[in-house]
N, C-alpha and C. Protein backbone atom coordinates (compact mmCIF):
# COMPACT_ATOMS: atom_id res chain seq x y z
N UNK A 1 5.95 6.00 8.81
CA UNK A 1 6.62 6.22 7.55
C UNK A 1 6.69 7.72 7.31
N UNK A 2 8.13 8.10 6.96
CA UNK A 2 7.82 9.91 6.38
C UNK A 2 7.36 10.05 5.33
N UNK A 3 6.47 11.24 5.64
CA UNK A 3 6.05 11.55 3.66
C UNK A 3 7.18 11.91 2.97
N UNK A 4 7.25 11.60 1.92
CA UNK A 4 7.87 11.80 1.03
C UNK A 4 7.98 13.54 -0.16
N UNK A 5 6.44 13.40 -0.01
CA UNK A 5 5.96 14.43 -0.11
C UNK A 5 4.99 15.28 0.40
N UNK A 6 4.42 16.54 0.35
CA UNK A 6 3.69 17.15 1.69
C UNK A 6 2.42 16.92 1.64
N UNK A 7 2.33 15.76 2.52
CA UNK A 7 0.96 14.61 2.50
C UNK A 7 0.92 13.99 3.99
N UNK A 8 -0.32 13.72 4.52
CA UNK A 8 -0.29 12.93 5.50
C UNK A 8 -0.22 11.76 5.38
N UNK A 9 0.47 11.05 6.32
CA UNK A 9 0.62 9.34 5.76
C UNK A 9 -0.48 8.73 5.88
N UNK A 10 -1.05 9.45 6.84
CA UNK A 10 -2.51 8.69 7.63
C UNK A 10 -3.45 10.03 8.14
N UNK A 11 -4.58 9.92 7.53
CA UNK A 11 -5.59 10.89 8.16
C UNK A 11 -6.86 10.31 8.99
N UNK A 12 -7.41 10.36 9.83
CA UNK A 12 -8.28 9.98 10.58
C UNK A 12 -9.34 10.68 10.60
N UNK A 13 -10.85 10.18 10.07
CA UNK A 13 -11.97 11.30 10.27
C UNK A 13 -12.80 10.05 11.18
N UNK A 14 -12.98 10.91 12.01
CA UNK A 14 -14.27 9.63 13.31
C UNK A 14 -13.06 8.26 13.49
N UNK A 15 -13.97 7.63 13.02
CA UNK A 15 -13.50 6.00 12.70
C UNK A 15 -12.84 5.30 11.49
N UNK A 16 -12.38 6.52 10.88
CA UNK A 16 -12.28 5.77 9.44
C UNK A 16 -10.77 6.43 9.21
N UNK A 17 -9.53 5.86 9.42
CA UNK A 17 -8.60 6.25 8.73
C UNK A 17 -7.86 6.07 7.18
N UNK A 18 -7.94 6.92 6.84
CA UNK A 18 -7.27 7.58 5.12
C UNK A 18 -6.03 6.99 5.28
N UNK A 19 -5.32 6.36 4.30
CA UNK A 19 -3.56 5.56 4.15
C UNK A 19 -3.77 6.54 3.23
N UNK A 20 -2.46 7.24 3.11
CA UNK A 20 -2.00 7.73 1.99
C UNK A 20 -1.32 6.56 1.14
N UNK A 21 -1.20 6.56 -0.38
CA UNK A 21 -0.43 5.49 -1.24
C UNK A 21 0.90 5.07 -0.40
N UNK A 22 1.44 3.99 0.01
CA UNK A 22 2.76 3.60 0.04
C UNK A 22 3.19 3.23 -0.93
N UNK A 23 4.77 3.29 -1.39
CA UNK A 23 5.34 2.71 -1.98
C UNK A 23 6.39 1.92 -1.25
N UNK A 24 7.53 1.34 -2.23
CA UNK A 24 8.48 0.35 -1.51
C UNK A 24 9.62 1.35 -1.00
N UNK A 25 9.47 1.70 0.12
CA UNK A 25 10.41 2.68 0.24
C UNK A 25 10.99 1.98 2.40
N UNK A 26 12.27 1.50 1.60
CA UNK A 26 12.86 1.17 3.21
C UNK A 26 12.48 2.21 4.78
N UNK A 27 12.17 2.00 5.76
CA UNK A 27 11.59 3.08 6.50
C UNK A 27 13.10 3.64 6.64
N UNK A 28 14.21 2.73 7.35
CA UNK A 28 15.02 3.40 7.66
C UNK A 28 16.07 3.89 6.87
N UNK A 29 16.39 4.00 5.73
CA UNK A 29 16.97 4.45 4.35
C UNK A 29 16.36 5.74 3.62
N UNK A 30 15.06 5.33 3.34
CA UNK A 30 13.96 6.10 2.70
C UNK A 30 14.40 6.35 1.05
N UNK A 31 15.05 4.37 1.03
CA UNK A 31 15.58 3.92 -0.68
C UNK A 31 14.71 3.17 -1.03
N UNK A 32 14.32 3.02 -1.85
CA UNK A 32 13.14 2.31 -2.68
C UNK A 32 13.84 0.67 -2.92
N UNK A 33 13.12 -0.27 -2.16
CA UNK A 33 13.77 -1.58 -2.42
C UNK A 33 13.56 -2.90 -3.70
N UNK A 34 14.29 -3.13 -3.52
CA UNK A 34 14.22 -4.66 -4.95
C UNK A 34 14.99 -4.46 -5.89
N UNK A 35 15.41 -2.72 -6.31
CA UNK A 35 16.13 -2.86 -7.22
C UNK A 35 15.81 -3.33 -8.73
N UNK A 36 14.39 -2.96 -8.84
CA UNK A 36 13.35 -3.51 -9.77
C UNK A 36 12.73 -5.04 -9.79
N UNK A 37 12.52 -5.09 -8.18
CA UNK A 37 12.32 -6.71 -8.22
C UNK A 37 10.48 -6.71 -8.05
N UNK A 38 9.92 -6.82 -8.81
CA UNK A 38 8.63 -5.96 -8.09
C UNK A 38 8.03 -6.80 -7.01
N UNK A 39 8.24 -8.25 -6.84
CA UNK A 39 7.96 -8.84 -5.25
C UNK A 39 8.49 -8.34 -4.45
N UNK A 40 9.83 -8.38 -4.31
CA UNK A 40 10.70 -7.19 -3.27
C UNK A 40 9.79 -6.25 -2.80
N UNK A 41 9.37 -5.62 -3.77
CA UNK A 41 8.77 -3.98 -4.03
C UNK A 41 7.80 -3.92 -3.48
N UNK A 42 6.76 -4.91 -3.68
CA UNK A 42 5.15 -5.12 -2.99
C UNK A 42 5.45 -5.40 -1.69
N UNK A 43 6.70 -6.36 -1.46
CA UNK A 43 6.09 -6.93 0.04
C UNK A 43 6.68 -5.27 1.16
N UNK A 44 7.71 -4.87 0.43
CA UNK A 44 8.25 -3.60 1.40
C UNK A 44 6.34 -2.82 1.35
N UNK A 45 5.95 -2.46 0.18
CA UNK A 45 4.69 -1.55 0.25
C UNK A 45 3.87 -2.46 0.97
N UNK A 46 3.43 -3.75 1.27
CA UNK A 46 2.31 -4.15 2.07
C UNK A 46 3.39 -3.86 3.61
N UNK A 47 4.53 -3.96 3.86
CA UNK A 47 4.61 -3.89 5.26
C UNK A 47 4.64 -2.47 5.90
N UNK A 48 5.07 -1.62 4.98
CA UNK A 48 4.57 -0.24 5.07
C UNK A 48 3.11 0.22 5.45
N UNK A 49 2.26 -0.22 4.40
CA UNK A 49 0.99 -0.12 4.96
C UNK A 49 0.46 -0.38 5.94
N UNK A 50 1.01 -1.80 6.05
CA UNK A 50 0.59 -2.07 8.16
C UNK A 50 1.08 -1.34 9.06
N UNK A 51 2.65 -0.81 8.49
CA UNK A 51 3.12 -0.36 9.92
C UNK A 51 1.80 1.43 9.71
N UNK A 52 1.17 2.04 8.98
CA UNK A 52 0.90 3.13 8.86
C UNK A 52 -0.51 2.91 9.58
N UNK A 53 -1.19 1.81 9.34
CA UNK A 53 -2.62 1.19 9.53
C UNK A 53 -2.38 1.18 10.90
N UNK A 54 -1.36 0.20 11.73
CA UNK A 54 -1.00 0.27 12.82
C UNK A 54 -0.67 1.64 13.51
N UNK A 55 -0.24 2.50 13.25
CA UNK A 55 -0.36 3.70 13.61
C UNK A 55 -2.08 4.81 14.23
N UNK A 56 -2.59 4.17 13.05
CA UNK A 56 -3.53 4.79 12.98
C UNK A 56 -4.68 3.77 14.14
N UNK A 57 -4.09 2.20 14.81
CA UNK A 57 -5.17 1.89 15.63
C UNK A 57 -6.00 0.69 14.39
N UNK A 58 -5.10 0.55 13.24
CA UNK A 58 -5.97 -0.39 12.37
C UNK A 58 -5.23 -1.24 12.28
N UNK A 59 -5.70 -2.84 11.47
CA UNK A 59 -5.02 -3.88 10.20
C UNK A 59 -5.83 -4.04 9.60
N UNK A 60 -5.24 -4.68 8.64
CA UNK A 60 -5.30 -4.95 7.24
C UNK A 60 -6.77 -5.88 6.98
N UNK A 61 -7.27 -6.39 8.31
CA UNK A 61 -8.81 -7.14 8.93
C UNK A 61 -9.52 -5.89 8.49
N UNK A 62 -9.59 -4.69 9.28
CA UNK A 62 -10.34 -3.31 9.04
C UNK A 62 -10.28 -2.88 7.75
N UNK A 63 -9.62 -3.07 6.64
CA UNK A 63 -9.18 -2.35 5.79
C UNK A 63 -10.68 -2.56 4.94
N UNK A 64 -11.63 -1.64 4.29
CA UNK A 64 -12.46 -1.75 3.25
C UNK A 64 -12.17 -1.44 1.79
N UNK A 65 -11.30 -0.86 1.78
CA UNK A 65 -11.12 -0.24 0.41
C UNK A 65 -9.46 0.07 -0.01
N UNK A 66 -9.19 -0.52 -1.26
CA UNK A 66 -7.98 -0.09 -1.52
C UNK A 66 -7.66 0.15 -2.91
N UNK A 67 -7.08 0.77 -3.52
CA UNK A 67 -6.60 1.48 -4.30
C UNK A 67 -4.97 1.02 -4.91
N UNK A 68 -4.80 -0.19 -5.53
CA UNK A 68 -3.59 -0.49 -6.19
C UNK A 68 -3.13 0.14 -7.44
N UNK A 69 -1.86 0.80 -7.57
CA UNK A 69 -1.40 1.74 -8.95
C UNK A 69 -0.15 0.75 -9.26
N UNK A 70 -0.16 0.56 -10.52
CA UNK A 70 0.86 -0.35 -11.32
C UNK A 70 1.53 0.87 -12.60
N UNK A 71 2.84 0.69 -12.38
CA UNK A 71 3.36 1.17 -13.61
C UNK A 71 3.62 0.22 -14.65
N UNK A 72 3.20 -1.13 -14.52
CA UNK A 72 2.96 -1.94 -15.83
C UNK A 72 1.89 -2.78 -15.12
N UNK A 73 0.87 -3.18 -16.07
CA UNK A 73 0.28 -4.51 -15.95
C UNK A 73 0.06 -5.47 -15.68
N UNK A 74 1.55 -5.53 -16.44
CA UNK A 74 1.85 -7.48 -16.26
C UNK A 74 2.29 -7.59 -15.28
N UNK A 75 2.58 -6.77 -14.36
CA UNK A 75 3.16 -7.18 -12.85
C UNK A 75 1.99 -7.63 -11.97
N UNK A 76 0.72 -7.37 -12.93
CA UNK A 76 -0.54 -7.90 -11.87
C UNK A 76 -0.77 -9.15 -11.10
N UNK A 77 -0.63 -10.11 -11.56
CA UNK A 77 -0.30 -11.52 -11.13
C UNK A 77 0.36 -11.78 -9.82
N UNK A 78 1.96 -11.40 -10.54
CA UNK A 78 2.53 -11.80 -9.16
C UNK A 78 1.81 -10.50 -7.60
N UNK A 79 2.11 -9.25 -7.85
CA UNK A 79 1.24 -8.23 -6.92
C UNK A 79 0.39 -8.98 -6.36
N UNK A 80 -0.66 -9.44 -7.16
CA UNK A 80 -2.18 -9.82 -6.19
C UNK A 80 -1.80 -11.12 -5.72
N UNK A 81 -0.57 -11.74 -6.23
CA UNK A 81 -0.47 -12.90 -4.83
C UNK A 81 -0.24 -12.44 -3.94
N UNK A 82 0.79 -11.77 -3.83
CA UNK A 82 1.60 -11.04 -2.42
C UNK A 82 0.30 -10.31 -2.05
N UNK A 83 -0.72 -9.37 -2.49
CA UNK A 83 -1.56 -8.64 -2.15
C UNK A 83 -2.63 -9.59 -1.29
N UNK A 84 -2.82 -10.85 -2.15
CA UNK A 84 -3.47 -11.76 -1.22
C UNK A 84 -2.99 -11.91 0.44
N UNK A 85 -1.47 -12.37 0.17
CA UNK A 85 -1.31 -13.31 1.62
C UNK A 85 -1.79 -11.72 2.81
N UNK A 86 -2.08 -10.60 2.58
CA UNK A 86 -2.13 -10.00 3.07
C UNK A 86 -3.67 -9.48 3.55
N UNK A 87 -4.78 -9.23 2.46
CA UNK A 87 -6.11 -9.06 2.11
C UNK A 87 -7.04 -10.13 1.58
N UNK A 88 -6.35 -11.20 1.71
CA UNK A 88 -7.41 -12.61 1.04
C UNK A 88 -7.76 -13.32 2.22
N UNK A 89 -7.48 -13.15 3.37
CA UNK A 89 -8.20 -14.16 4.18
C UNK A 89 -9.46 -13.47 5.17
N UNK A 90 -10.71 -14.02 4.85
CA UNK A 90 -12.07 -13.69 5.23
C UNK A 90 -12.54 -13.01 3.62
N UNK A 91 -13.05 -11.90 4.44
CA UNK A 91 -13.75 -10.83 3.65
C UNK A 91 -12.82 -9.80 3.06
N UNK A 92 -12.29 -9.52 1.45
CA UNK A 92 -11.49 -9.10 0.82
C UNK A 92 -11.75 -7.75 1.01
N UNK A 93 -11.83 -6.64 0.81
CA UNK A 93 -11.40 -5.24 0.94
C UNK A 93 -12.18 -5.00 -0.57
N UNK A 94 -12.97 -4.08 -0.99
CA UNK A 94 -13.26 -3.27 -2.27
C UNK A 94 -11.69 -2.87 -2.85
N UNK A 95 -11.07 -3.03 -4.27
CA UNK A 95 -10.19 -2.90 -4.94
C UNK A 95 -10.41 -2.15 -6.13
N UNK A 96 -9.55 -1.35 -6.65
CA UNK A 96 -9.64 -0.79 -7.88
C UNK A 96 -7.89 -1.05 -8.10
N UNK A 97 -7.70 -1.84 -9.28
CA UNK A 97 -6.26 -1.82 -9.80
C UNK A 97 -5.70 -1.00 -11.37
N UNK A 98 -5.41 -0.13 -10.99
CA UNK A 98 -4.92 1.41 -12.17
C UNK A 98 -3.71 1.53 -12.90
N UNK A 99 -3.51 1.17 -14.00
CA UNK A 99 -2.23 1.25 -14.63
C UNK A 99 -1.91 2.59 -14.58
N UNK A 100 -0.58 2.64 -14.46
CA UNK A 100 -0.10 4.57 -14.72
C UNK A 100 1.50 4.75 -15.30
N UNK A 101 1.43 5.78 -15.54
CA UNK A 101 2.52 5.95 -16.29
C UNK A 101 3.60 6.33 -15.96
N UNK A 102 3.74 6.61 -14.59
CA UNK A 102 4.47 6.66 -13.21
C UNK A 102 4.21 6.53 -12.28
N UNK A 103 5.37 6.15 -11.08
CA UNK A 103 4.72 6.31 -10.01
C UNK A 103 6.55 7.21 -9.25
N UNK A 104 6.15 7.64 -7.85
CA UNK A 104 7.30 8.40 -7.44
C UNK A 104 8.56 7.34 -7.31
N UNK A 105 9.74 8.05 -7.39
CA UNK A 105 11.13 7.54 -7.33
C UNK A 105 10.93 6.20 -7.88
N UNK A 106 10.39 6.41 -9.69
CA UNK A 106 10.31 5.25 -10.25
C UNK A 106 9.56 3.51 -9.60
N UNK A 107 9.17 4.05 -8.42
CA UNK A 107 8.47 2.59 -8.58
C UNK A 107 7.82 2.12 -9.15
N UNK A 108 7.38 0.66 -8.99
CA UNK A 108 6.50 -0.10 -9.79
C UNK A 108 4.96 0.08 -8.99
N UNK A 109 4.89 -0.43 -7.84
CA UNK A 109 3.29 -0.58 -7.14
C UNK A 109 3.95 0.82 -5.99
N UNK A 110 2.19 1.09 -5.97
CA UNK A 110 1.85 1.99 -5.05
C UNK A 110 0.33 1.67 -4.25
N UNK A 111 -0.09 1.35 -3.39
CA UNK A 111 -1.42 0.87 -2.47
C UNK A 111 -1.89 2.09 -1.46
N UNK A 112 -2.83 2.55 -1.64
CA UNK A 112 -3.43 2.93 -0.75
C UNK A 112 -4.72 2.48 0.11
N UNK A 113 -5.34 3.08 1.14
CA UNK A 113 -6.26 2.05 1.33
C UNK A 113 -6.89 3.16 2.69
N UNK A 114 -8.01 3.01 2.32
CA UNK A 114 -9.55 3.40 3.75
C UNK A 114 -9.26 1.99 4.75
N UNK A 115 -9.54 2.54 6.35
CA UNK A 115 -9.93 1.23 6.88
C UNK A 115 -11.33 2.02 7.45
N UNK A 116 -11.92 1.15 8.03
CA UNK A 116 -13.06 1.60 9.73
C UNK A 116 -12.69 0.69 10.57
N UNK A 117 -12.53 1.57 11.42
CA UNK A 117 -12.81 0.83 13.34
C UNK A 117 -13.89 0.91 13.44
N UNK A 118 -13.81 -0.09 14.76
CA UNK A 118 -14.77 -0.32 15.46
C UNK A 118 -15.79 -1.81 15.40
């Protein structure tokens, strides 16, 4: 994925690679998808994240920690289903979910996330 802004998408210290936040942003466009659909929106940001995790030698199995940003609330529900089919099977990942008052090129969700190898 390109940054968007001057950020690494993925940083690696030892065993533990850093995701920078994704948002719903088409890889090959680099247009923000759904059109305010925010399922649209999540599932582009969870496949983003894999393809970045995958980069880095991880999935979404490795992932310990993640970091969900909502520009509304009430979109929580549907999010953590889609967030499920992705992080709910076994052992869930540490979560913090953050309302904010933006996020870039108007999206709705933004995810970031720690994994470890090994």
């Amino acid at each position: 994925m390109p940054a968007t802004v001057p950020t690494s998408t993925v940083s690696r210290l030892i065993q533990v690679p850093f995701c920078s936040g994704q948002i719903g942003l088409d890889p090959a466009s680099g247009a923000l998808v759904g059109d305010g659909d925010v399922e649209a929106e999540t599932r582009q940001v969870l496949a983003n994240l894999q393809a970045v995790l995958a980069a880095a030698g991880a999935s979404p199995r490795q992932v310990v920690r993640t970091t969900v940003f909502l520009a509304d609330l009430a979109d929580f529900a549907r999010v953590n289903a889609l967030y499920a089919e992705v992080f709910g099977g076994g052992v869930s990942p540490a979560r913090a979910c953050v309302e904010v008052a933006a996020l870039p090129k108007g999206a709705r969700v933004e995810i970031d996330c720690i994994a470890v190898l090994g």
